[in-house]
C-alpha atoms as a PDB file:
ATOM      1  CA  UNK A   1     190.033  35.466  42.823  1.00  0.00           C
ATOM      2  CA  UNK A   2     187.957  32.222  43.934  1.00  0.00           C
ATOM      3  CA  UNK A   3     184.843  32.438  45.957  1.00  0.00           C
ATOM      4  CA  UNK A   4     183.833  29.196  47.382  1.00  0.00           C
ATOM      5  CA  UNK A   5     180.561  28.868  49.737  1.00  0.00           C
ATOM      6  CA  UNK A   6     179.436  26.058  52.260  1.00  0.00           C
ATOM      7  CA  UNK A   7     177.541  23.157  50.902  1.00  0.00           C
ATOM      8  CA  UNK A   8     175.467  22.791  54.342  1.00  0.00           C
ATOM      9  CA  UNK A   9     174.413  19.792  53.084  1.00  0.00           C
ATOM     10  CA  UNK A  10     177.698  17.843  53.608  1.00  0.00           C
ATOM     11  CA  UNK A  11     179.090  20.084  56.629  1.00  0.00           C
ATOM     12  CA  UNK A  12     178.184  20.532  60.475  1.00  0.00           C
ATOM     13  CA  UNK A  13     178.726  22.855  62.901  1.00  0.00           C
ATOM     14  CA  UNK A  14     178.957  21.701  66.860  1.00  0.00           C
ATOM     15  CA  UNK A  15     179.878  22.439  70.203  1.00  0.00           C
ATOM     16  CA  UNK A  16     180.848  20.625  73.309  1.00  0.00           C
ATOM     17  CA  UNK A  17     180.139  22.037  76.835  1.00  0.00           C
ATOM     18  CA  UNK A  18     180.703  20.109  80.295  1.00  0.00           C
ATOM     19  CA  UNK A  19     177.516  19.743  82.058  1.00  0.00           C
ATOM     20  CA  UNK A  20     177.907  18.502  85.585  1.00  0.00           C
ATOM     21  CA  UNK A  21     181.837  18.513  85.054  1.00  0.00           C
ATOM     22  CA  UNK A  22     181.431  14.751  84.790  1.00  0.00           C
ATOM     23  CA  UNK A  23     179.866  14.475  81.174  1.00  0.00           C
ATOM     24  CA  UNK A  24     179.922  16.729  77.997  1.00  0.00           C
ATOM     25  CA  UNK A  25     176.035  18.105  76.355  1.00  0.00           C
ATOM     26  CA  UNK A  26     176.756  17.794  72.321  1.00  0.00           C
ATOM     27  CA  UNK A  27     174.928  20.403  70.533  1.00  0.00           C
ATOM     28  CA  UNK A  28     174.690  22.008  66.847  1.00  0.00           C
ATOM     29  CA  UNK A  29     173.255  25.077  64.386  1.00  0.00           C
ATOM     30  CA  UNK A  30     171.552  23.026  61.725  1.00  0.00           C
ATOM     31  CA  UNK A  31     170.935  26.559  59.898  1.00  0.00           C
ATOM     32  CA  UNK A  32     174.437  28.314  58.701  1.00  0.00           C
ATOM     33  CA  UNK A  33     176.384  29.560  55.734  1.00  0.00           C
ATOM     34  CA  UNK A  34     179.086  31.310  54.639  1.00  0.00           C
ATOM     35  CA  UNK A  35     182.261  31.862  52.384  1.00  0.00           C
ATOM     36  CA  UNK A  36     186.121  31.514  51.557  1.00  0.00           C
ATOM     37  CA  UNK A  37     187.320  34.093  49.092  1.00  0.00           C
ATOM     38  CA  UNK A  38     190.750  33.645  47.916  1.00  0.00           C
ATOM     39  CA  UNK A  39     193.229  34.368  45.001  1.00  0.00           C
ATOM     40  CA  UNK A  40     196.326  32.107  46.509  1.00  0.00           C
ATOM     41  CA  UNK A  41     195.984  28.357  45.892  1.00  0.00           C
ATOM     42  CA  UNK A  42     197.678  28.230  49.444  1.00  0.00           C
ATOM     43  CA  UNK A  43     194.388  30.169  51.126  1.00  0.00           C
ATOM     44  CA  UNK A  44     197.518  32.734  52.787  1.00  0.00           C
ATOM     45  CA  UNK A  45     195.001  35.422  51.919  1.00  0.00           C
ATOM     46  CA  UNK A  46     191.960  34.283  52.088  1.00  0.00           C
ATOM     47  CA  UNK A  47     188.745  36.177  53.587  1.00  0.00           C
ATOM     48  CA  UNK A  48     186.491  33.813  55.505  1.00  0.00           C
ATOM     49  CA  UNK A  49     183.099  34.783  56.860  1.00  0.00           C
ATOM     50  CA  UNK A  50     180.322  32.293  58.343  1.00  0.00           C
ATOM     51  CA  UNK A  51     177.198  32.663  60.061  1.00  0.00           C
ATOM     52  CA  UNK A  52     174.418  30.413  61.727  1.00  0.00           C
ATOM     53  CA  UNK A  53     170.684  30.688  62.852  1.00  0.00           C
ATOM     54  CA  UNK A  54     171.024  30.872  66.651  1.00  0.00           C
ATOM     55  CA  UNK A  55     167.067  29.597  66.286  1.00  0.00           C
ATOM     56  CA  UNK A  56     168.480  26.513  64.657  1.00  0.00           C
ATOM     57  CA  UNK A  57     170.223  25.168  67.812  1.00  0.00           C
ATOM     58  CA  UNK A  58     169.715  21.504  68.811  1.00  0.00           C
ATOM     59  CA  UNK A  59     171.140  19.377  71.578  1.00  0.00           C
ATOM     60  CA  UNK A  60     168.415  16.979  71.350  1.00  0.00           C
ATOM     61  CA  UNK A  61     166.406  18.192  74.478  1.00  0.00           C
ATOM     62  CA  UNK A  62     163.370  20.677  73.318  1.00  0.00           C
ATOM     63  CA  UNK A  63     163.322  22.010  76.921  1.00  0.00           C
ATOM     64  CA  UNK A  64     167.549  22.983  76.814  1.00  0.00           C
ATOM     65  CA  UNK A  65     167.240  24.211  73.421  1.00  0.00           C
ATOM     66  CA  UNK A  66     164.495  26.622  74.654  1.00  0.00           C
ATOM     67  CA  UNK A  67     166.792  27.437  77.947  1.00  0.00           C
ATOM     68  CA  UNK A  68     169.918  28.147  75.102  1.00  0.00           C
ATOM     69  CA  UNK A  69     167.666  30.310  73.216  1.00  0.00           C
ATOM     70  CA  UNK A  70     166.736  32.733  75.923  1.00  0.00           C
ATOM     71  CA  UNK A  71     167.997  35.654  77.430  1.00  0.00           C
ATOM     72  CA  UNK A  72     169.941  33.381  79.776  1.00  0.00           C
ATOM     73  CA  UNK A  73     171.985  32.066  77.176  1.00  0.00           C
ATOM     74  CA  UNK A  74     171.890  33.211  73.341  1.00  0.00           C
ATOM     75  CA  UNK A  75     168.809  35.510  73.286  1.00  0.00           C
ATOM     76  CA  UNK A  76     167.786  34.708  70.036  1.00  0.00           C
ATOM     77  CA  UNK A  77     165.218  37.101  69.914  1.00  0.00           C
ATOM     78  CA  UNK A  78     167.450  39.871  70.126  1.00  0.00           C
ATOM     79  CA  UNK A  79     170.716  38.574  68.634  1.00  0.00           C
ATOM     80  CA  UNK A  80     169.172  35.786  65.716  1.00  0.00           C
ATOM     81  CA  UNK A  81     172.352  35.112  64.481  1.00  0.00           C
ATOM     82  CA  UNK A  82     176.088  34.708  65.670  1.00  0.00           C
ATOM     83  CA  UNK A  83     178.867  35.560  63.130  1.00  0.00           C
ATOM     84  CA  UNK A  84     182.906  35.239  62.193  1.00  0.00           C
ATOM     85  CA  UNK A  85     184.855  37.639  60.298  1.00  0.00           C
ATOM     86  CA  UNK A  86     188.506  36.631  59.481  1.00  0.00           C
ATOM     87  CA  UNK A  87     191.010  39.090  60.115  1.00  0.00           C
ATOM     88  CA  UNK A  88     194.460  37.054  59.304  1.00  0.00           C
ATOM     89  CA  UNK A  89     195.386  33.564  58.326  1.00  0.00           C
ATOM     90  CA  UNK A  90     198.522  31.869  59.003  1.00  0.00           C
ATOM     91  CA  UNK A  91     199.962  29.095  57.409  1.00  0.00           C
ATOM     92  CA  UNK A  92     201.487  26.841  59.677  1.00  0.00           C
ATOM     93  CA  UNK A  93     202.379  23.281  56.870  1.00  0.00           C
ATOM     94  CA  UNK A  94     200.637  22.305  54.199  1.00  0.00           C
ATOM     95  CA  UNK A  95     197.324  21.018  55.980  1.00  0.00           C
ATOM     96  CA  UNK A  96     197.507  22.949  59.387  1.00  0.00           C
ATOM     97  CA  UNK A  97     196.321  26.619  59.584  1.00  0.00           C
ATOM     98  CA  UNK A  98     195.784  29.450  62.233  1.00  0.00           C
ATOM     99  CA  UNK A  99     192.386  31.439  61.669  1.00  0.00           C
ATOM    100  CA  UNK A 100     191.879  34.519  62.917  1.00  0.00           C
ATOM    101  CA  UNK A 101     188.801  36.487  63.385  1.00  0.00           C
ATOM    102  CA  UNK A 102     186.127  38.435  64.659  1.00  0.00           C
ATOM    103  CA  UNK A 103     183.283  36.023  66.399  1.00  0.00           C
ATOM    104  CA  UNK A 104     180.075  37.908  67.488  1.00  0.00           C
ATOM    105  CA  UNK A 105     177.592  36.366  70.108  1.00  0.00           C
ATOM    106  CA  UNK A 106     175.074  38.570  71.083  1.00  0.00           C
ATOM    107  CA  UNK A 107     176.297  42.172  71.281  1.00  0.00           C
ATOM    108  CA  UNK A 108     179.962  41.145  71.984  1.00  0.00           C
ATOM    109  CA  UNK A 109     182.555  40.349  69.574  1.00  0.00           C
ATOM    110  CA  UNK A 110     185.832  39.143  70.678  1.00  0.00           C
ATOM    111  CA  UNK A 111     188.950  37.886  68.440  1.00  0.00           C
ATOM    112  CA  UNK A 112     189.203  34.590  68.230  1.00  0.00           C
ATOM    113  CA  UNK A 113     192.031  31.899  67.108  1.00  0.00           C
ATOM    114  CA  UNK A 114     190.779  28.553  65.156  1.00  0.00           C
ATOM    115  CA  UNK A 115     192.870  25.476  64.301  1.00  0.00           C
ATOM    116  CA  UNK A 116     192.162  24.398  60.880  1.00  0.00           C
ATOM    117  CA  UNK A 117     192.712  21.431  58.929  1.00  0.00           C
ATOM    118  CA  UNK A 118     193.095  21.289  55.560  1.00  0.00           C
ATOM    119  CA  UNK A 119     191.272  18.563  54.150  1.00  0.00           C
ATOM    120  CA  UNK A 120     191.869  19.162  50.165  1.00  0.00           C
ATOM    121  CA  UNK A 121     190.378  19.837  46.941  1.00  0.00           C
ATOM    122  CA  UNK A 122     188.812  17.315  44.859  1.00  0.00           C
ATOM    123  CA  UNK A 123     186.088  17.377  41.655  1.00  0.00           C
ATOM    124  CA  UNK A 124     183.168  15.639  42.365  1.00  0.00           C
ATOM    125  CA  UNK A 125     181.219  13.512  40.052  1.00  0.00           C
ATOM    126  CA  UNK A 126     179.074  16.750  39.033  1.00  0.00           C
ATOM    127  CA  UNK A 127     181.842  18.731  38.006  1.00  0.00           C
ATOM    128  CA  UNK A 128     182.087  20.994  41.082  1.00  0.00           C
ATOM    129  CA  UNK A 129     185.544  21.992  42.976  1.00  0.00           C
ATOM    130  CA  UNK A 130     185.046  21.161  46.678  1.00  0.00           C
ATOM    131  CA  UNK A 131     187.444  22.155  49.298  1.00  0.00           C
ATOM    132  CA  UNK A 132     187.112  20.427  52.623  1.00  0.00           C
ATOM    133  CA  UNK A 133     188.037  21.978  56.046  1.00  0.00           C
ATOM    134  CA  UNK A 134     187.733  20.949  59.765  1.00  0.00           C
ATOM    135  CA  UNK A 135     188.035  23.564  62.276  1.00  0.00           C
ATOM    136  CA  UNK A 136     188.816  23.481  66.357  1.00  0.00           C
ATOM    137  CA  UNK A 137     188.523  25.946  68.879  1.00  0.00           C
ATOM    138  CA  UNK A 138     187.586  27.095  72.167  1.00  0.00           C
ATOM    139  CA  UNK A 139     185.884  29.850  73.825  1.00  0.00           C
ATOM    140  CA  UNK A 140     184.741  30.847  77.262  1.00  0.00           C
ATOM    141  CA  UNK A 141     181.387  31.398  76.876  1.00  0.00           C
ATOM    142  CA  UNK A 142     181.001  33.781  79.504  1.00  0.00           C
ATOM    143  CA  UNK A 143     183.300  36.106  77.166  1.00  0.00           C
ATOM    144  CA  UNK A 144     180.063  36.126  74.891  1.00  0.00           C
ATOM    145  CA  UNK A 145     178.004  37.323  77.852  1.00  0.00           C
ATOM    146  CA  UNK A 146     176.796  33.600  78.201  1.00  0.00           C
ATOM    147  CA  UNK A 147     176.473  33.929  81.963  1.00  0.00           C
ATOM    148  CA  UNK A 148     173.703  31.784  83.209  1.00  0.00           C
ATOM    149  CA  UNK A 149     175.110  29.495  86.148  1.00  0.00           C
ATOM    150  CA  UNK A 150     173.685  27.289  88.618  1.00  0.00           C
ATOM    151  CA  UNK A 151     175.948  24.917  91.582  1.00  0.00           C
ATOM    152  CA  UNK A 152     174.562  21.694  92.987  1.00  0.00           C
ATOM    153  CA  UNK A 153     173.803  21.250  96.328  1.00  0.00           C
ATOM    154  CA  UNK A 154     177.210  20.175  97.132  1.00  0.00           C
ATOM    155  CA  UNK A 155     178.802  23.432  95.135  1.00  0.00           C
ATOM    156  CA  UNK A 156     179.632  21.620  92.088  1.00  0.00           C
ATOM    157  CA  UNK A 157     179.115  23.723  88.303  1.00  0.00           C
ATOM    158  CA  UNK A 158     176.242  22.580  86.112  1.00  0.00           C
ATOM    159  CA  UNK A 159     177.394  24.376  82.750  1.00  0.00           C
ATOM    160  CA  UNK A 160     181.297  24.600  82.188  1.00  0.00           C
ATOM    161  CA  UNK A 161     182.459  28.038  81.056  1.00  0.00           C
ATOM    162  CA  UNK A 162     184.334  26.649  78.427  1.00  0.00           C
ATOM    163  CA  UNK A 163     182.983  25.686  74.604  1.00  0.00           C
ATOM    164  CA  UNK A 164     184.300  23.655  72.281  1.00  0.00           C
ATOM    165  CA  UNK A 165     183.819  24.314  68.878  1.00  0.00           C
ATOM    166  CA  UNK A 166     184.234  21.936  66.113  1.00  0.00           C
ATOM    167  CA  UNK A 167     183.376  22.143  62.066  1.00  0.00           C
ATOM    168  CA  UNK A 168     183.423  19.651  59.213  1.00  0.00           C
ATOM    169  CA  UNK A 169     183.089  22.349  56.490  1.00  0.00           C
ATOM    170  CA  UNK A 170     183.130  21.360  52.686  1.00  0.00           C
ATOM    171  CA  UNK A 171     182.636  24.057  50.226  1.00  0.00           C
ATOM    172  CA  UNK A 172     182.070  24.406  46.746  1.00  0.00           C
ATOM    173  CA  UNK A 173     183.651  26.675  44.526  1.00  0.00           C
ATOM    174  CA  UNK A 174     181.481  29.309  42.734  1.00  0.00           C
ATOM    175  CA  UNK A 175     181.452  29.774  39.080  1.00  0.00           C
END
């Protein structure tokens, strides 16, 4: 069995939301961690669990980074962190994956299905077995009980419903 954790120091974790409908708001969790545990060289078994700071969001606006962290949005008081359990993973070829899970925002959880990317395994100059991974999905935020909404004068939505997620993740393998 192989337990590998995130080097946060050489991944990221973003999101992509329409704002406007015209123009998409870029945002990220600068605070996150989690794990692979596998026993397959494949990953056809392995657990995956990650989970980030909602107090570490950023879009680059203090003011919308406030708005995300309040009861209208994330309610980071109440819910500090948002989490993903796998539940299955399915291989699909040798660098594409299907990841399923369990991804809690708030107090709702809701299964999940993430496109992965396998990246591969090198050692680096320090002796340590990195794996690298990039990971795609999309949620309806209003799933999450991510319901603030607002229309412009002319009827037109300020904050898409839908999310995307995307992940550079590199771990390293744990001795």
């Amino acid at each position: 069995m192989a337990t590998y954790k995130i080097d946060a120091a050489h991944s990221e974790v973003t999101f992509k939301v329409k704002h406007l409908m015209i123009a998409s708001v870029t945002g990220q969790f600068k605070q996150f961690d989690g794990s692979l545990v596998a026993e397959k060289d494949d990953f056809t078994d392995a657990k995956v669990n990650f989970e980030a700071d909602v107090n570490s969001i950023t879009t680059g606006n203090e003011q919308r980074d406030g708005h995300l962290k309040s009861d209208d949005f994330f309610a980071a008081d109440k819910f500090p962190k948002l989490t993903f359990l796998s539940t299955d993973i399915q291989k699909l070829s040798d660098e594409k994956y299907n990841l399923t899970g369990n991804l809690t925002i708030r107090d709702v959880t809701k299964t999940v299905i993430l496109d992965v990317t396998y990246g591969g395994q090198i050692v680096d100059p320090w002796g340590q077995t990195k794996l690298g991974f990039e990971v795609e999905g999309k949620i309806n935020r209003k799933d999450f009980n991510l319901t603030w909404s607002a229309t412009t004068e002319t009827g037109g939505i300020v904050v898409s419903d839908e999310v995307k997620l995307h992940m550079n993740i590199e771990l390293a393998k744990q001795a």
